[in-house]
Protein backbone atom coordinates (compact mmCIF):
# COMPACT_ATOMS: atom_id res chain seq x y z
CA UNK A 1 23.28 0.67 2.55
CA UNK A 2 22.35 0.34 6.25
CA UNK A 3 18.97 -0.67 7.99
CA UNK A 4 18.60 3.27 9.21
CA UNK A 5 19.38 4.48 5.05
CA UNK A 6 16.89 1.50 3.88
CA UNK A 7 14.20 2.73 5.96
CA UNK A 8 15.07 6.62 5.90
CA UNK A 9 13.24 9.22 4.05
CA UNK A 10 16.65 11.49 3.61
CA UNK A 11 18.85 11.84 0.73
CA UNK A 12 18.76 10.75 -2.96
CA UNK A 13 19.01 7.35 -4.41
CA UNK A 14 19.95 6.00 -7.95
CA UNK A 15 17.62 3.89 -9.60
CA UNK A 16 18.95 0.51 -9.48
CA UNK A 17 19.26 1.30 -5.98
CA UNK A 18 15.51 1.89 -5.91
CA UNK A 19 14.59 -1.41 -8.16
CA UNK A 20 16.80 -3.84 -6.05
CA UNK A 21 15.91 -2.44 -2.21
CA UNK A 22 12.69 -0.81 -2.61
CA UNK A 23 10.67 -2.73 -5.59
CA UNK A 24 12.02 -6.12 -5.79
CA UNK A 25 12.86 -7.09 -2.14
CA UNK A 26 9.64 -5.36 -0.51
CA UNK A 27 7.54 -7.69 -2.80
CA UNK A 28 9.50 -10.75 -1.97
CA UNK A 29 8.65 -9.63 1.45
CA UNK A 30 5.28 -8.70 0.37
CA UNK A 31 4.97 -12.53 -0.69
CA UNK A 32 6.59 -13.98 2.82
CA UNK A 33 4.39 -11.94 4.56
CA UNK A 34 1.19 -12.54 2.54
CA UNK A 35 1.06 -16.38 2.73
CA UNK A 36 2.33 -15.93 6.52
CA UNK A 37 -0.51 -13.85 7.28
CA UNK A 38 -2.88 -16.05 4.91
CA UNK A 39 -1.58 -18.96 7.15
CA UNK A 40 -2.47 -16.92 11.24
CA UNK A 41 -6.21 -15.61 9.51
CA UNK A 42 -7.12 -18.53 8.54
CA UNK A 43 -6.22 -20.83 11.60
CA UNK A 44 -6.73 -18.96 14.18
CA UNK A 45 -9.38 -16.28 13.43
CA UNK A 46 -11.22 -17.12 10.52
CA UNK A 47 -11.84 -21.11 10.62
CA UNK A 48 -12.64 -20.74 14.52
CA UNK A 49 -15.16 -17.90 14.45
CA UNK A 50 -16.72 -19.14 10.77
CA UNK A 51 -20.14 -19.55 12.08
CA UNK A 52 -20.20 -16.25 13.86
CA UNK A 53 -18.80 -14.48 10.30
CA UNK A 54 -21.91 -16.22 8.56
CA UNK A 55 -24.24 -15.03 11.00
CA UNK A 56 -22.97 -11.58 10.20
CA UNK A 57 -23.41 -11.64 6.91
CA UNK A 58 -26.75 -13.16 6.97
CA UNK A 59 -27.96 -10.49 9.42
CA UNK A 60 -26.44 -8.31 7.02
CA UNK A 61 -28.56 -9.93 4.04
CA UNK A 62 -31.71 -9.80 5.91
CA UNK A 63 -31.45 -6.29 6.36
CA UNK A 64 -31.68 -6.44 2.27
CA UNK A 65 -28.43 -3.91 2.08
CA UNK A 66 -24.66 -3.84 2.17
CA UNK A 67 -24.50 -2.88 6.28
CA UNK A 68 -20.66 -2.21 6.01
CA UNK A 69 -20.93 -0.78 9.10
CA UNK A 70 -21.76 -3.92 10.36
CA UNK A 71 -18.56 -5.75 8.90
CA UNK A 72 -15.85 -2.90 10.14
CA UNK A 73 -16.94 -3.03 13.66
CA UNK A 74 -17.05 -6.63 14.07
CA UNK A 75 -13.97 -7.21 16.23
CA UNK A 76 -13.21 -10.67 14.32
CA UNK A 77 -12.93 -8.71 11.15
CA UNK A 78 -10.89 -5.77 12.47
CA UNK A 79 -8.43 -8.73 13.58
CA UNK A 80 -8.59 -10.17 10.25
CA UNK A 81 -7.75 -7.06 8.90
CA UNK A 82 -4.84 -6.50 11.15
CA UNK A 83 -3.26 -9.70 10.70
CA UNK A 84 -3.62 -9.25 7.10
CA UNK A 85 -2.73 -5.47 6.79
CA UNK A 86 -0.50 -5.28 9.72
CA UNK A 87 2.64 -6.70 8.34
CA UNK A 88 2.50 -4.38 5.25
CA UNK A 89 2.78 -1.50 7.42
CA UNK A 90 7.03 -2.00 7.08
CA UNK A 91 6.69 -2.90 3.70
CA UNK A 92 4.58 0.30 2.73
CA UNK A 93 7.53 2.01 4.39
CA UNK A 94 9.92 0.69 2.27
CA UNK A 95 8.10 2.00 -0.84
CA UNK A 96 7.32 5.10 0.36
CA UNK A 97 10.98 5.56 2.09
CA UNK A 98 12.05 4.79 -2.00
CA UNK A 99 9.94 7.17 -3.71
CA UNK A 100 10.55 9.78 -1.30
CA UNK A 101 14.43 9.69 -1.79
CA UNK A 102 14.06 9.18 -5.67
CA UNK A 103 11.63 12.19 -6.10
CA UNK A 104 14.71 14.12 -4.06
CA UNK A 105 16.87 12.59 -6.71
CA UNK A 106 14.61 14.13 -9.22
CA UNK A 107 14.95 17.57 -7.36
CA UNK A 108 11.13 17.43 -5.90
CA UNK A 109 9.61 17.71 -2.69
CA UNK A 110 8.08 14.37 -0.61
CA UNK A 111 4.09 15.25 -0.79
CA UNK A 112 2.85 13.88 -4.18
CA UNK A 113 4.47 10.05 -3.57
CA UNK A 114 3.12 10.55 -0.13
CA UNK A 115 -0.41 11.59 -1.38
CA UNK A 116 -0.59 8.47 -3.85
CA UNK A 117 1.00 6.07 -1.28
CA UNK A 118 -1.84 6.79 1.47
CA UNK A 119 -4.40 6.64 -0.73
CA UNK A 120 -3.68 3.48 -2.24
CA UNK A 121 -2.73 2.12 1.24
CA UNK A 122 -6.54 3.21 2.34
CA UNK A 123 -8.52 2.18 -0.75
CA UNK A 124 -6.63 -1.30 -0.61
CA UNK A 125 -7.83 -1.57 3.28
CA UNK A 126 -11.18 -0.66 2.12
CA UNK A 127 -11.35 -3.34 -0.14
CA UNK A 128 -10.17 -6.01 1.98
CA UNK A 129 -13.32 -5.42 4.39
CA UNK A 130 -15.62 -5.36 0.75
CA UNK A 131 -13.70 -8.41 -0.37
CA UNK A 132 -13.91 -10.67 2.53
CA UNK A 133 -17.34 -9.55 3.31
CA UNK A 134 -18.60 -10.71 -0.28
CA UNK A 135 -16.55 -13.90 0.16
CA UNK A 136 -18.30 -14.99 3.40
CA UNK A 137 -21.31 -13.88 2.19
CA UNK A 138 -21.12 -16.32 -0.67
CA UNK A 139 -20.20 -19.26 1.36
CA UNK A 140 -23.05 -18.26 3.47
CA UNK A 141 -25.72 -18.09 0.66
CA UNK A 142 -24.65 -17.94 -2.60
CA UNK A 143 -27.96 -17.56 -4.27
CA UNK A 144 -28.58 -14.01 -1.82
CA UNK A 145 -25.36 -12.81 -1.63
CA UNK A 146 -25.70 -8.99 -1.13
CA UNK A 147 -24.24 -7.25 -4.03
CA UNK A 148 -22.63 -3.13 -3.62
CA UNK A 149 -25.13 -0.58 -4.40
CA UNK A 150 -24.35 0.60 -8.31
CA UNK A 151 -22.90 4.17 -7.42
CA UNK A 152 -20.64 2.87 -4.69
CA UNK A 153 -19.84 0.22 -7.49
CA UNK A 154 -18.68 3.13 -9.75
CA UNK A 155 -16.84 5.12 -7.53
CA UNK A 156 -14.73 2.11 -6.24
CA UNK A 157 -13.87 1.35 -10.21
CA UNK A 158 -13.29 4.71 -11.15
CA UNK A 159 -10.80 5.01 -8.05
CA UNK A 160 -9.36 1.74 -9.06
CA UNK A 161 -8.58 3.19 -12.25
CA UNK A 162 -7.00 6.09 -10.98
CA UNK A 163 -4.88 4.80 -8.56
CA UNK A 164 -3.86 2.31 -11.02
CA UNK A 165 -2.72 4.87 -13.29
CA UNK A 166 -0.90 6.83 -10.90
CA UNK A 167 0.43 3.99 -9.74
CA UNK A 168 2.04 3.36 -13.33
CA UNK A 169 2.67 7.64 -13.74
CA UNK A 170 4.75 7.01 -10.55
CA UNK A 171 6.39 3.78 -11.61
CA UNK A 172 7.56 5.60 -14.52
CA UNK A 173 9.03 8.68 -12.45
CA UNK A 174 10.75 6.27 -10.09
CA UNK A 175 12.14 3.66 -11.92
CA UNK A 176 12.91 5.10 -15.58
CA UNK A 177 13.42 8.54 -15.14
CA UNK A 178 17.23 9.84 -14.81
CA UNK A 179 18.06 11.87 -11.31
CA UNK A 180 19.07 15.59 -11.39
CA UNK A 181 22.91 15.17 -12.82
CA UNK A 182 25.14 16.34 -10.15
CA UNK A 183 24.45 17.59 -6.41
CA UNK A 184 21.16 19.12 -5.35
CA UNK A 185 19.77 20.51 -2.32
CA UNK A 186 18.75 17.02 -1.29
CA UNK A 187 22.30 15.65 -1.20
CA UNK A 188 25.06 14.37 -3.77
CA UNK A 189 24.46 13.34 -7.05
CA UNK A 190 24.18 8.95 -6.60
CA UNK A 191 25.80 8.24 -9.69
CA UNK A 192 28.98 10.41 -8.95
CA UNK A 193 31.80 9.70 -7.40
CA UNK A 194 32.03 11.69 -3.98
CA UNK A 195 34.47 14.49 -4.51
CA UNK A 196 34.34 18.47 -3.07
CA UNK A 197 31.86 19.15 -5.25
CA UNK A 198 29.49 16.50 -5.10
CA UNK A 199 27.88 17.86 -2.01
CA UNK A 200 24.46 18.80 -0.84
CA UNK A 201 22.86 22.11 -2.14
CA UNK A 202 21.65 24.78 0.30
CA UNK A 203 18.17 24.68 0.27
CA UNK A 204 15.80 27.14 -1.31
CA UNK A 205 13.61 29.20 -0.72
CA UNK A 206 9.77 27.71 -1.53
């Protein structure tokens, strides 16, 4: 496989193809990355500008609410966030690249892996600014520390639990589930050899 296939949304792939190249080496990237980025935040953004993070949060707890507002347009936090976040951006392309091509191997068009991989990407963004503004907060003043508003509390776990559970719906589809035997109209059949009749389908009509 070459570095244009790896990172290409075309074709079909088998799935030991997708558990080697686009489940276990994105996370060992995922882990590189992670303690990489860990390493940048907290050097050079988030030891440096501590005292100006505390002062946000305790403007935030004086104001007796969560001002998340407040934490999202603070430039020192959108850095955070982009050091932190940033580097996933290849890695998220890598899964979504894989489910794409394995959902063609299942005979199915792109949109419902690319439905459940932007909304986990976004609700995992969202709770990086919740998470790091409840951490600073508790350094700050752990006896005040602001706490989410119960309904926004809800919401969050209900989405939590159904991304999770798509997210295990999807690992099932992608990892366990055997492709559509022989060619279809997204390309050759990956566990056949190539031969005259292992060949794309025409495609379709929708």
């Amino acid at each position: 496989m070459t570095l244009a296939q790896w990172f290409s949304f075309n074709g079909r792939i088998s799935r030991k193809t997708w558990w080697i190249f686009y489940f276990l080496i994105p996370i060992f990237l995922s882990l590189l990355l992670g303690i990489l980025s860990t390493f940048i935040a907290m050097i050079f953004l988030i030891q440096p500008n501590l005292a100006h993070l505390m002062e946000l949060i305790g403007n935030t707890i004086a104001k007796d609410q969560f001002a998340i507002a407040d934490i999202f347009f603070d430039r020192t936090v959108i850095w955070i966030g982009i050091v932190f976040y940033g580097p996933t951006l290849p890695v998220a392309w890598l899964w979504l690249c894989g489910s794409i091509k394995r959902f063609h191997d299942l005979n199915m068009n792109w949109h419902l892996p690319v439905f459940i991989t932007i909304m986990q990407y976004l609700f995992y963004v969202i709770s990086f600014f919740i998470f790091v503004s409840f951490t600073i907060s508790f350094f700050a003043d752990p006896v005040s520390s602001p706490s989410l508003n119960p309904f926004w509390s809800i919401v969050f776990e209900a989405l939590e639990i159904l991304l999770f559970v798509a997210f295990l719906i999807e690992m099932l589809v992608l990892g366990f589930l055997r492709g559509t035997p022989g060619p279809n109209r997204f390309g050759p059949d990956p566990l056949a050899p190539p031969t005259a009749t292992n060949i794309a389908l025409p495609p379709q009509p929708q």
